[in-house]
N, C-alpha and C. Protein backbone atom coordinates (compact mmCIF):
# COMPACT_ATOMS: atom_id res chain seq x y z
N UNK A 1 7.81 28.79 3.45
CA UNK A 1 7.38 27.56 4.10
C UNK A 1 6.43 27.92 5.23
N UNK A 2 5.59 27.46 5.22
CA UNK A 2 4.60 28.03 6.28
C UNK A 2 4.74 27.15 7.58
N UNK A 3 4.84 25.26 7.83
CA UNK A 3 5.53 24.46 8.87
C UNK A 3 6.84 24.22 8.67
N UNK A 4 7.31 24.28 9.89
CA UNK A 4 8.43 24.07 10.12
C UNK A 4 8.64 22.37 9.92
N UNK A 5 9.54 21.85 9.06
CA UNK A 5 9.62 20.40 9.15
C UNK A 5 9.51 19.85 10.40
N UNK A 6 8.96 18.82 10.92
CA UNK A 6 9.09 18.21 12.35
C UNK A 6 8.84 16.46 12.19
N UNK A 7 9.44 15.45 12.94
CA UNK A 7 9.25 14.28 13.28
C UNK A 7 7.52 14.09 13.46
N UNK A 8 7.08 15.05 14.35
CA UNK A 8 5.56 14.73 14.33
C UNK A 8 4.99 14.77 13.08
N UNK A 9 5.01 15.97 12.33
CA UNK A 9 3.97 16.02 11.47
C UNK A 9 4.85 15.13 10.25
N UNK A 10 5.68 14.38 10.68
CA UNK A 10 6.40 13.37 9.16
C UNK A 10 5.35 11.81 9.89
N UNK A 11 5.61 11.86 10.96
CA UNK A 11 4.84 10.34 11.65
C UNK A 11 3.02 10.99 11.25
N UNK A 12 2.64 11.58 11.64
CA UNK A 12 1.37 11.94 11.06
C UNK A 12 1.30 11.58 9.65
N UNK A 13 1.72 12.09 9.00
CA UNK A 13 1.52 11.72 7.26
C UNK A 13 1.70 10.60 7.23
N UNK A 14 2.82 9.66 7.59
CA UNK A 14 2.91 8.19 7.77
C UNK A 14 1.94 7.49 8.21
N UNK A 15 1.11 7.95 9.31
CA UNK A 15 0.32 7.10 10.03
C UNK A 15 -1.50 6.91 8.78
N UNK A 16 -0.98 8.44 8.45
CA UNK A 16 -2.30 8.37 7.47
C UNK A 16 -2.10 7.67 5.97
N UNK A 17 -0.74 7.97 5.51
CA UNK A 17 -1.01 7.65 4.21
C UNK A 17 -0.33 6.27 4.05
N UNK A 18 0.29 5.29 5.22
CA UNK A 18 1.03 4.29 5.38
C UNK A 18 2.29 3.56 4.29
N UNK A 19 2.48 2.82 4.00
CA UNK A 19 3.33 2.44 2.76
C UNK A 19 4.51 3.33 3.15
N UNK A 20 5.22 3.20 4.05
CA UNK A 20 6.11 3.63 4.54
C UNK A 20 7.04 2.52 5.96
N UNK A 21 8.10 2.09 5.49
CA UNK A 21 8.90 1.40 6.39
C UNK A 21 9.51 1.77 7.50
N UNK A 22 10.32 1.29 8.07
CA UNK A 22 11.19 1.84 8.79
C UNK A 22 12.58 2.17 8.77
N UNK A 23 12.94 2.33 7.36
CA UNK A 23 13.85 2.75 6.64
C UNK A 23 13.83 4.36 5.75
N UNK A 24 12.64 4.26 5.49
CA UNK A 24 12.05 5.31 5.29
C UNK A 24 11.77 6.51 6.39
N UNK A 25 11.34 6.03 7.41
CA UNK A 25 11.41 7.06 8.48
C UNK A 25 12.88 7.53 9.16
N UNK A 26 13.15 6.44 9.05
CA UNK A 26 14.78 6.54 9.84
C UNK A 26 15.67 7.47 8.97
N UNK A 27 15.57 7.36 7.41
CA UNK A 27 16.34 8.39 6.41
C UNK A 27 15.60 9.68 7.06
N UNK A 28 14.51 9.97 6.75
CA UNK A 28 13.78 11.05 6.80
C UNK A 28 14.36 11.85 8.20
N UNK A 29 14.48 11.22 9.34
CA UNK A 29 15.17 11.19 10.25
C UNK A 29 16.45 12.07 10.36
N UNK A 30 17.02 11.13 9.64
CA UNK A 30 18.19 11.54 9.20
C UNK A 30 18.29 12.86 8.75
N UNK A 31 17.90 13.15 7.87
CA UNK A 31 17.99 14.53 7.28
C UNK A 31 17.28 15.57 8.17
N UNK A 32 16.03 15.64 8.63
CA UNK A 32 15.71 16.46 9.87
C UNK A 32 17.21 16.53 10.86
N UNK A 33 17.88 15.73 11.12
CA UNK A 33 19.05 16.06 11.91
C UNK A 33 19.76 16.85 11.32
N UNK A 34 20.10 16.35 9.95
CA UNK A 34 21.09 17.49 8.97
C UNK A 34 20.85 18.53 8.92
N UNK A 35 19.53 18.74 8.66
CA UNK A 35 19.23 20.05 8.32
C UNK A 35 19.18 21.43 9.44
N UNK A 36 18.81 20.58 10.67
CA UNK A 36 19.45 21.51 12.01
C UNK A 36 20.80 21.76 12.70
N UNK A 37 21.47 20.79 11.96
CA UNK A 37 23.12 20.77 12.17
C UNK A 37 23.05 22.07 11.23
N UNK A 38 22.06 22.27 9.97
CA UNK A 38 23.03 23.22 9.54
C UNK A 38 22.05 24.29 9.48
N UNK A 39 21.76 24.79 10.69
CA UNK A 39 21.16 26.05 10.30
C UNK A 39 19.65 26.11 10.57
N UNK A 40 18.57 25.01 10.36
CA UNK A 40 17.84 25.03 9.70
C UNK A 40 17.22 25.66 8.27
N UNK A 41 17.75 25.96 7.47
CA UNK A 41 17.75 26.55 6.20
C UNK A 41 17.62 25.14 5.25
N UNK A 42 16.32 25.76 3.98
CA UNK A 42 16.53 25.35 3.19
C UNK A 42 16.39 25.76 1.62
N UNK A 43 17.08 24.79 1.09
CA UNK A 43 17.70 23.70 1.11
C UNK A 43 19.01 23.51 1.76
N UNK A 44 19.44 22.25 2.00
CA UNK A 44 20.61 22.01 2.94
C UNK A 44 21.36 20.78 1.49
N UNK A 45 22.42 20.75 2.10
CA UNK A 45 23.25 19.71 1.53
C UNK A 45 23.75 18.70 2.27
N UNK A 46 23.51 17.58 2.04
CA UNK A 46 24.11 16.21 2.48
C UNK A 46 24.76 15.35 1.46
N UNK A 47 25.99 14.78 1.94
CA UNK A 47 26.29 13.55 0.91
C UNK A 47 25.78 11.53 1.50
N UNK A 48 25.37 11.09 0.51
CA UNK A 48 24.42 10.15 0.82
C UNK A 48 25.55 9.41 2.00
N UNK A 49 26.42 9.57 2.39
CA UNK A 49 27.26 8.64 3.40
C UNK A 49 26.99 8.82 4.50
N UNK A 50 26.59 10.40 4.61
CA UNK A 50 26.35 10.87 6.07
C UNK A 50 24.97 10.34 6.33
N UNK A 51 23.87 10.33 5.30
CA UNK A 51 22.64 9.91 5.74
C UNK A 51 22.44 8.28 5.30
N UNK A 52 23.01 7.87 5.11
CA UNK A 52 23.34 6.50 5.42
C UNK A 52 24.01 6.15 6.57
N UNK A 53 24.79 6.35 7.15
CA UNK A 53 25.15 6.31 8.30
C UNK A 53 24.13 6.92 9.65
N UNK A 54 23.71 7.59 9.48
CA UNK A 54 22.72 8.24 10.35
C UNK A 54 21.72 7.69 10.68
N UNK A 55 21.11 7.25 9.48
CA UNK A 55 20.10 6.19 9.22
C UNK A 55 19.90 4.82 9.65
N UNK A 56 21.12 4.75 9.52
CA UNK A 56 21.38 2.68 9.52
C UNK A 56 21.15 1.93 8.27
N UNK A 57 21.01 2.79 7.18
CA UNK A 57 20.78 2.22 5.93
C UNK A 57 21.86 1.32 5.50
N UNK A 58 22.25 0.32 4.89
CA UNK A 58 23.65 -0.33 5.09
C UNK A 58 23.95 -0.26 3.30
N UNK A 59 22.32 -0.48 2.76
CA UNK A 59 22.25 -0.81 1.10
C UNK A 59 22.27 0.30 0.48
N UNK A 60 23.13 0.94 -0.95
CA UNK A 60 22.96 1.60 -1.43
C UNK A 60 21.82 1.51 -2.40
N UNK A 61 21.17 0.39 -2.38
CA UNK A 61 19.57 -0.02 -3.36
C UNK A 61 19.04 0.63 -2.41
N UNK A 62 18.87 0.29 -1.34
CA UNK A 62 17.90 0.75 -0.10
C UNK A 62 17.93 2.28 -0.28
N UNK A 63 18.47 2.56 0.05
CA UNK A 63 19.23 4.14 0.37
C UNK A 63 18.61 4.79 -0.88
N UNK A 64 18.32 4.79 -1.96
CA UNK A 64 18.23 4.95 -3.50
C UNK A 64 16.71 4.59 -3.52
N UNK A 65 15.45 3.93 -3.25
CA UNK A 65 14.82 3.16 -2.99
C UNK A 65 13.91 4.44 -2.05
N UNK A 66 14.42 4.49 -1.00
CA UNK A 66 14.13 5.19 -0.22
C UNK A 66 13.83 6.89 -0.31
N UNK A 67 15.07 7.32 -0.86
CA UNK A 67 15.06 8.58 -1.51
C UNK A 67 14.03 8.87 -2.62
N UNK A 68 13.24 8.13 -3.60
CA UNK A 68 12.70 7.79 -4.66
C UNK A 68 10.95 7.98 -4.14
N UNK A 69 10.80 6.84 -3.26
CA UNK A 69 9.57 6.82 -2.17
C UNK A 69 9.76 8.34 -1.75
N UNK A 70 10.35 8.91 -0.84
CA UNK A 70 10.13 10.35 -0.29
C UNK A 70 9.50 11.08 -1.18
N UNK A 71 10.57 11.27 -2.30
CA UNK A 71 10.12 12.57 -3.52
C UNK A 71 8.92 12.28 -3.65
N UNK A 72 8.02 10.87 -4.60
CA UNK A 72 7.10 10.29 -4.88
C UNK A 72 5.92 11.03 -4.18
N UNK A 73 6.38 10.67 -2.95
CA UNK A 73 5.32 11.21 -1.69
C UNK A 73 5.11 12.63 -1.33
N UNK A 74 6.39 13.42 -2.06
CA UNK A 74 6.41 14.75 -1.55
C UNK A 74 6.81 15.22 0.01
N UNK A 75 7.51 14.57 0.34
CA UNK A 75 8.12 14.66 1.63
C UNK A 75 9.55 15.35 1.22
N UNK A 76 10.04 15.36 0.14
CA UNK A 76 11.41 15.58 0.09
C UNK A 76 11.47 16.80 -1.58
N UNK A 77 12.49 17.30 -1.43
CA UNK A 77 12.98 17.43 -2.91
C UNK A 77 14.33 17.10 -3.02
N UNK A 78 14.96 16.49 -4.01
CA UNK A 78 16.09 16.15 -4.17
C UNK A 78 16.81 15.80 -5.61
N UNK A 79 18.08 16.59 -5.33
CA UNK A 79 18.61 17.06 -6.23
C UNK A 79 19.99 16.02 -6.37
N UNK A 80 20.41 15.26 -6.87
CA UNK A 80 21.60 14.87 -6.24
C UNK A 80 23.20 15.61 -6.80
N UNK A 81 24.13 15.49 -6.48
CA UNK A 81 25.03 16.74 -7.14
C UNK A 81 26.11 15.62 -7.57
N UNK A 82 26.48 14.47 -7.80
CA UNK A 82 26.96 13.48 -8.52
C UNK A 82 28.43 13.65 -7.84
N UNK A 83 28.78 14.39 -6.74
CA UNK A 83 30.09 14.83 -6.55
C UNK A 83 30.06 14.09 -4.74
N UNK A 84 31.54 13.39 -4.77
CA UNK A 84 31.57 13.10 -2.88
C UNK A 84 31.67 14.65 -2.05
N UNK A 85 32.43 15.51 -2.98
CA UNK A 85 32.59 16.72 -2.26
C UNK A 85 31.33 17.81 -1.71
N UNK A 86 30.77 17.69 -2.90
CA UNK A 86 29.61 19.05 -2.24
C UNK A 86 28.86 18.71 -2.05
N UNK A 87 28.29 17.69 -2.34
CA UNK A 87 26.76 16.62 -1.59
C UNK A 87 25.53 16.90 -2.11
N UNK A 88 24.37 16.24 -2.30
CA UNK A 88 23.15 16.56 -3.03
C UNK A 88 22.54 17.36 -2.06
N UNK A 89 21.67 18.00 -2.75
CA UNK A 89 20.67 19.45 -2.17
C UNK A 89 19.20 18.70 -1.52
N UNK A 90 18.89 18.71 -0.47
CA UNK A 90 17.47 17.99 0.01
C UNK A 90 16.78 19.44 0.25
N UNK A 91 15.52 19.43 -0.24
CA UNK A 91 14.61 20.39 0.58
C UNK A 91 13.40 19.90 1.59
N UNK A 92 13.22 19.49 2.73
CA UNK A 92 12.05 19.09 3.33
C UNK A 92 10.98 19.71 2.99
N UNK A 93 9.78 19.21 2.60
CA UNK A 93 9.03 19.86 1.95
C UNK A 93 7.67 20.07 2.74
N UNK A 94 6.54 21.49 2.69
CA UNK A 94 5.72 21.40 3.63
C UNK A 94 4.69 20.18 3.94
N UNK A 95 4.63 19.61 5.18
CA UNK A 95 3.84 18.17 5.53
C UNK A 95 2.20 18.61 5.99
């Protein structure tokens, strides 16, 4: 990875390539927190409750919706692991 994921350079890409909510930033958000809770390493694992909660996402359409937009955009990779226990794999991807 040559940048380090950061809030700036995620609002930069936003500001340029727009079509982005505030649900969308706020997940994205979200997982930048996760991913320094754990280490910074990636890929990291989250289960969608924690980044729904983090987020303020309330909808699991939303939440789903949202995740979909990221990849699309290349902001994210994501894997989901179908399990409450071990949680899907996110990779932040270079911005």
């Amino acid at each position: 990875m040559k940048n380090k994921p950061s809030v700036e350079a995620f609002l930069k890409q936003v500001q340029q390539a727009g079509g982005l909510n505030p649900y969308h930033i706020s997940l994205y958000t979200a997982m930048l927190s996760c991913w320094q809770e754990q280490g910074n390493t990636l890929p990291f694992r989250v289960t969608r409750k924690r980044l729904m909660a983090l987020s303020g996402i309330r909808s699991i359409a939303t939440y789903h919706d949202c995740i979909k937009l990221l990849m699309n955009r290349r902001f994210i990779l994501y894997e989901p692991s179908y399990s409450k226990r071990t949680g899907s794999q996110v990779t932040l991807l270079d911005l």
